[in-house]
Protein backbone atom coordinates (compact mmCIF):
# COMPACT_ATOMS: atom_id res chain seq x y z
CA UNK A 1 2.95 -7.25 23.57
CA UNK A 2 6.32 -5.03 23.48
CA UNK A 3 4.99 -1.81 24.21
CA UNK A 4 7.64 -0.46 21.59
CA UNK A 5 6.60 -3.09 19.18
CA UNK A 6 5.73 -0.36 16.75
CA UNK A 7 8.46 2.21 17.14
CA UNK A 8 10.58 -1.10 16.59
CA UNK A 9 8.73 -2.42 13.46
CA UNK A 10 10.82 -1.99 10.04
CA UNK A 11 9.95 -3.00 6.65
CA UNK A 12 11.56 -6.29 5.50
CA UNK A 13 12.09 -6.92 1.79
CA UNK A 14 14.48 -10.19 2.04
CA UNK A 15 13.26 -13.59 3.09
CA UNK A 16 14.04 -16.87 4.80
CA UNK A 17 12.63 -19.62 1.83
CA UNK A 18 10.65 -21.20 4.83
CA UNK A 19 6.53 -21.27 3.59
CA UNK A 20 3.62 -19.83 5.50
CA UNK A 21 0.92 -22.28 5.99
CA UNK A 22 -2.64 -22.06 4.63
CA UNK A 23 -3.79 -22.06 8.04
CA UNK A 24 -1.63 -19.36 9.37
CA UNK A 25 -2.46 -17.06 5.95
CA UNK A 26 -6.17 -17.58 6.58
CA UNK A 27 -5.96 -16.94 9.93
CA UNK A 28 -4.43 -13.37 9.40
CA UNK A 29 -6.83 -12.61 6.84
CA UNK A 30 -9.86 -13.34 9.64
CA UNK A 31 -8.06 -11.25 11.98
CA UNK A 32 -7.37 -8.65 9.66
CA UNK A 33 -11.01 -8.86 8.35
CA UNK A 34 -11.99 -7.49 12.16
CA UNK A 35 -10.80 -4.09 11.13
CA UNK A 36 -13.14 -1.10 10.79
CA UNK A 37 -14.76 -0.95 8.03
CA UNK A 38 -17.77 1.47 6.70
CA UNK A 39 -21.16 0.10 7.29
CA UNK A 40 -19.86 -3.09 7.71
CA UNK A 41 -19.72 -3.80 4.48
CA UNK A 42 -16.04 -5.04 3.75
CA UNK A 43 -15.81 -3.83 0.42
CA UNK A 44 -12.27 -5.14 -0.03
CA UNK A 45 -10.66 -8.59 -1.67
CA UNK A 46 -7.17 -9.80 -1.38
CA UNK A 47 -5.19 -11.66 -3.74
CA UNK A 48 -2.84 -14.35 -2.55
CA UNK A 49 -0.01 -15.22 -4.99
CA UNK A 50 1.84 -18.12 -3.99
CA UNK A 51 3.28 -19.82 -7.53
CA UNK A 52 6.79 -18.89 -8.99
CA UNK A 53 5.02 -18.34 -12.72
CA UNK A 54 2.60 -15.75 -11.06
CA UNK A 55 5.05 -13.85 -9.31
CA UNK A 56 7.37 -13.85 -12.49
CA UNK A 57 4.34 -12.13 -14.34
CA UNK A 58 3.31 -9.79 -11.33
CA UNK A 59 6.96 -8.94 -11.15
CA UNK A 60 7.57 -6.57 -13.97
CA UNK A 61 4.28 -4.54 -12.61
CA UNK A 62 6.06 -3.85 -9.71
CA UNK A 63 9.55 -2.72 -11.43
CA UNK A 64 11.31 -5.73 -10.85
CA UNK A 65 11.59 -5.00 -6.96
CA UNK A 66 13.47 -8.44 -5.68
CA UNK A 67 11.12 -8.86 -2.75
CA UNK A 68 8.14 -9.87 -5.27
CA UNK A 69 9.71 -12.88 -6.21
CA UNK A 70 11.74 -13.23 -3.29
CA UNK A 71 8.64 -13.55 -1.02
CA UNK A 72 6.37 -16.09 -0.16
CA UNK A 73 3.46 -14.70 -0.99
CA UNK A 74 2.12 -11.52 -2.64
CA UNK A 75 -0.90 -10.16 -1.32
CA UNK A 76 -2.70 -7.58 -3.96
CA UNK A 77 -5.17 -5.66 -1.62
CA UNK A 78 -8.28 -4.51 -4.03
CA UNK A 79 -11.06 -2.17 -3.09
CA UNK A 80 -14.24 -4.27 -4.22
CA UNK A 81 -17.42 -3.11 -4.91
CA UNK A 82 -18.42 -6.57 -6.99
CA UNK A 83 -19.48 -8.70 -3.92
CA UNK A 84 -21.61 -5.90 -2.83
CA UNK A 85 -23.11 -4.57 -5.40
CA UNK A 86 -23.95 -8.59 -6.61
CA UNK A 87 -24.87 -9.44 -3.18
CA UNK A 88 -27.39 -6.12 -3.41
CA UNK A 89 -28.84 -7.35 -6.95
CA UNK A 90 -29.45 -10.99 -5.93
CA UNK A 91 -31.46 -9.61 -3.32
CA UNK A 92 -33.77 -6.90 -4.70
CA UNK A 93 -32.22 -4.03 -3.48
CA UNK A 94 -31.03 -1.40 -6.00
CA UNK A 95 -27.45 -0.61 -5.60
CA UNK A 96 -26.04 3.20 -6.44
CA UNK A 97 -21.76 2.49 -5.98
CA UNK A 98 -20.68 3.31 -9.71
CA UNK A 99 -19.46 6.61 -8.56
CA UNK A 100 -16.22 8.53 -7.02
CA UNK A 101 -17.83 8.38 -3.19
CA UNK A 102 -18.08 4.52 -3.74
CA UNK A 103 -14.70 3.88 -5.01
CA UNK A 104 -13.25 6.11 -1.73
CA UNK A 105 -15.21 4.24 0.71
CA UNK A 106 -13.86 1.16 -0.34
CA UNK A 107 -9.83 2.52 -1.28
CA UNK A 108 -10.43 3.68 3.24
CA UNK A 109 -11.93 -0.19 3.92
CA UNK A 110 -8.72 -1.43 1.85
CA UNK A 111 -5.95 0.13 3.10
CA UNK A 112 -7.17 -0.29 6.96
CA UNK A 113 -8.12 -4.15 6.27
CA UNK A 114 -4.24 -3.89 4.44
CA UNK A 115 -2.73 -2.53 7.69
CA UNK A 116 -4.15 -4.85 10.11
CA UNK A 117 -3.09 -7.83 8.25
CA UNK A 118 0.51 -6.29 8.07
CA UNK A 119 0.65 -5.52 11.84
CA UNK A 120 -1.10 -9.02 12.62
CA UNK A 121 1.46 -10.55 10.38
CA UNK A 122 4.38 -9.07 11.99
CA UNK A 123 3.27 -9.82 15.38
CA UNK A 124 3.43 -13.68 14.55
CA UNK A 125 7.34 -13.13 13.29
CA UNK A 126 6.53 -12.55 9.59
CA UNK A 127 7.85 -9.62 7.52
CA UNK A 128 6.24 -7.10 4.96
CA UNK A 129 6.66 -4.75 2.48
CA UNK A 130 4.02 -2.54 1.11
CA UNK A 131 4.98 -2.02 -2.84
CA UNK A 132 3.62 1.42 -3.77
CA UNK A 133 4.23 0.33 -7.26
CA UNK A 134 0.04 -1.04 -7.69
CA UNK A 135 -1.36 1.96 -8.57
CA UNK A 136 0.93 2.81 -11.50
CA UNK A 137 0.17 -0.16 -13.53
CA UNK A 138 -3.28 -1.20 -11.80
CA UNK A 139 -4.16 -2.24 -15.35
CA UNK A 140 -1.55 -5.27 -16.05
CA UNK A 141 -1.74 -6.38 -12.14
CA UNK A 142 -6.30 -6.54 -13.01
CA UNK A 143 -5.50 -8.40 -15.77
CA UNK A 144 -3.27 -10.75 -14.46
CA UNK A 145 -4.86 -11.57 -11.91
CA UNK A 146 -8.24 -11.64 -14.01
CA UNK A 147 -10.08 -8.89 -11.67
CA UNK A 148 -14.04 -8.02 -12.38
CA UNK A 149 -15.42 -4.90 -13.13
CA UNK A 150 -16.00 -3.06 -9.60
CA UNK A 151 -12.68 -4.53 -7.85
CA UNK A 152 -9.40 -2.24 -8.31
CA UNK A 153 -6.08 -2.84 -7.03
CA UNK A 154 -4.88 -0.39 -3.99
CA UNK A 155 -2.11 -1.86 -2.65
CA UNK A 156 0.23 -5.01 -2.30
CA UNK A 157 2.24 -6.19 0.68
CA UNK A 158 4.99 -9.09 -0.05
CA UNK A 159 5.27 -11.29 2.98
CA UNK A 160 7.61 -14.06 4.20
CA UNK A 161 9.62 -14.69 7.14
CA UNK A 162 12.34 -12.28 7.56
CA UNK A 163 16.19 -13.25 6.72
CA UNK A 164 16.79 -10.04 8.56
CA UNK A 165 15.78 -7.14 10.39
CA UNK A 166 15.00 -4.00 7.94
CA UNK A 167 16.67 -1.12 8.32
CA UNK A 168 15.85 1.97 10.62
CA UNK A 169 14.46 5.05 8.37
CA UNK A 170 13.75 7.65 11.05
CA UNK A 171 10.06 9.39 11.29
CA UNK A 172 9.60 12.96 12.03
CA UNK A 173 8.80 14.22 15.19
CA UNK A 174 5.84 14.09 16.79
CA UNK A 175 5.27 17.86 16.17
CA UNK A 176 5.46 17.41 12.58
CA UNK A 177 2.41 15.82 12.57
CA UNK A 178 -0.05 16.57 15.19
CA UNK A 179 -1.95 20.13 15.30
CA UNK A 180 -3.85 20.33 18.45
CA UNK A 181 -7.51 22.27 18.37
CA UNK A 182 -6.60 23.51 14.78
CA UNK A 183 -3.80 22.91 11.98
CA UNK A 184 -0.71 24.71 12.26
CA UNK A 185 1.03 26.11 9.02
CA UNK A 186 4.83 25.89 8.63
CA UNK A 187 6.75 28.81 7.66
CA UNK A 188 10.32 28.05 6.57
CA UNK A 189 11.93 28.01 9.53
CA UNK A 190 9.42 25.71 10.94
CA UNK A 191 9.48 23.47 7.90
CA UNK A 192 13.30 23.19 8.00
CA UNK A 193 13.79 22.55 11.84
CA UNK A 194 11.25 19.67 11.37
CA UNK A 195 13.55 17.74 8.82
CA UNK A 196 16.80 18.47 10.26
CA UNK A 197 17.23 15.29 11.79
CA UNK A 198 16.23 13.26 8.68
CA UNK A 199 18.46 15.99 6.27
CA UNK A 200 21.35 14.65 8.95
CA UNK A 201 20.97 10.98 8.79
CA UNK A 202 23.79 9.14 7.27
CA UNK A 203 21.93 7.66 5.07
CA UNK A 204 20.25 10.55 4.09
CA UNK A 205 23.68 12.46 2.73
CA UNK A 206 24.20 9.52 0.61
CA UNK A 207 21.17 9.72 -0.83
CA UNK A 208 21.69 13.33 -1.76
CA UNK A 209 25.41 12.39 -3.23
CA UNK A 210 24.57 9.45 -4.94
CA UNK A 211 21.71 11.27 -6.65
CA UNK A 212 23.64 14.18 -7.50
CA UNK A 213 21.54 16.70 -5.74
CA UNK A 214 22.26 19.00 -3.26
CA UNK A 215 19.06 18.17 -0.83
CA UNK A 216 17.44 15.35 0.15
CA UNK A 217 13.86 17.21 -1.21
CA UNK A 218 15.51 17.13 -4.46
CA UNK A 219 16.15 13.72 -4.37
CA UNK A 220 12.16 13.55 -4.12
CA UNK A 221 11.24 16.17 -6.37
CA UNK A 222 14.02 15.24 -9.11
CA UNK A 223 14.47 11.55 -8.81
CA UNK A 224 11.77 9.57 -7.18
CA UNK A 225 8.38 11.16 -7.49
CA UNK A 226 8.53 13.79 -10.54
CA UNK A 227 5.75 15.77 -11.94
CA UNK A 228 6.26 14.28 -14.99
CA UNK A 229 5.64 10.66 -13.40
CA UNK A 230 3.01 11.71 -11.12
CA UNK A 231 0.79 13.24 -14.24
CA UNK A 232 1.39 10.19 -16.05
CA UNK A 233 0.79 7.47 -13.76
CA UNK A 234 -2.27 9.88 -12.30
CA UNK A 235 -3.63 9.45 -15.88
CA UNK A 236 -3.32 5.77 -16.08
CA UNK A 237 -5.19 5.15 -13.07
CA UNK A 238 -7.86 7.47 -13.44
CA UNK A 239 -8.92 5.89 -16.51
CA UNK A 240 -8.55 2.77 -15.06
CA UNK A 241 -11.01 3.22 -12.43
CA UNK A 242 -13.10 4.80 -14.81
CA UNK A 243 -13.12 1.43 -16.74
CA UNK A 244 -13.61 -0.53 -13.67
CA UNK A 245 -17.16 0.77 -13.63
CA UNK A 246 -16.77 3.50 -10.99
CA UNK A 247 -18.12 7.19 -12.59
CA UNK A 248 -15.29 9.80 -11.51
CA UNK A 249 -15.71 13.87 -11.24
CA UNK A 250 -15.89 15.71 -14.18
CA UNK A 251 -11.85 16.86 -15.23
């Protein structure tokens, strides 16, 4: 393997209208299944969307982003307690999973089962793009795709081979991110050297003017992810996994 394959991956939301194989889609999904996973106990499902009608109705969940019916297929990532906890029952063991603790351990098994399958996707040639967009309307995406009580969506990759290469974002530094022995606060100064380089980007500054703003944090703050969205869409899937079965802290 390219030893920078990873500091060369980008995200890839347009697509070539060639179609994965069964064979190759199962295959990932074995090799992602090989992931760590808590106890063993693989408490995730994923949902493979291949039909134009299904992606027209998953579509509108996601905002309308082009790449869900642009793709080949659309992979909703669930955490899923209901194979478990059935699998317990029909074998006289008394399961205790309807609770927050539960519902974590299988959101950690999701997202890591998620991530192999994306990195084991793009070292076969494919491109993905993680939609953020499944937890703020986790409700339509269940009932679409007609999930149980137990399984909730997490996440959802769209997949296909790439028409082209994404573009470059930029990461922060290495300091930004690892404290060695203990964590290291950031005063200002700290704070502001360690965005610099991203504040600088080209694309960054358009950003910023397009939006109106006069820093890229208020392009965040203001624009993308406001309080007023984050309460709301916090609220939606609280209840949601409430419903699902799984019994969350007290508010």
């Amino acid at each position: 393997m390219n030893e920078n394959f990873f500091i060369g991956r980008r995200t890839v939301r347009a697509y070539e209208s060639r179609h994965i194989s069964d064979d190759l889609l199962e295959k990932l999904v074995e090799e992602a299944s090989h992931a760590p996973t808590t106890g063993n106990m693989q408490l995730y499902s994923v949902v493979a969307t291949r039909s134009e009608e299904m992606k027209k109705r998953l579509a509108p969940c996601h905002f309308n982003q082009p790449s869900v019916e642009g793709c080949d297929v659309v992979l909703t990532f669930c955490a899923d307690f209901n194979r478990f906890i059935k699998w317990c029952e029909a074998s006289g063991a008394k399961p205790g999973y309807d609770n927050f603790q539960s519902f974590m351990t299988a959101v950690l098994d999701t997202v890591i089962f998620a991530q192999q399958f994306c990195t084991a996707a793009e070292m076969k040639g494919l491109g993905c793009c993680y939609l953020g967009t499944t937890t703020y309307n986790a409700p339509q995406i269940a009932e679409i795709l007609e999930l149980p009580e137990f399984v909730v969506p997490v996440t959802t990759l769209t997949l296909g081979y790439p028409k082209s290469k994404g573009a470059d974002c930029g990461r922060l530094p290495v300091g930004a991110v690892l404290h060695k022995e203990c964590y290291s606060d950031y005063d200002e100064s700290a704070v502001k050297n360690l965005y610099a380089e991203k504040e600088a980007r080209e694309d960054s500054r358009k950003f910023v003017a397009e939006n109106g703003k006069s820093s890229l944090a208020q392009v965040f703050t203001d624009v993308r992810y406001t309080r007023e969205a984050n309460e709301h869409f916090s609220k939606v899937y609280y209840d949601f996994i409430e419903s699902r079965g799984f019994g969350m802290p007290l508010k």
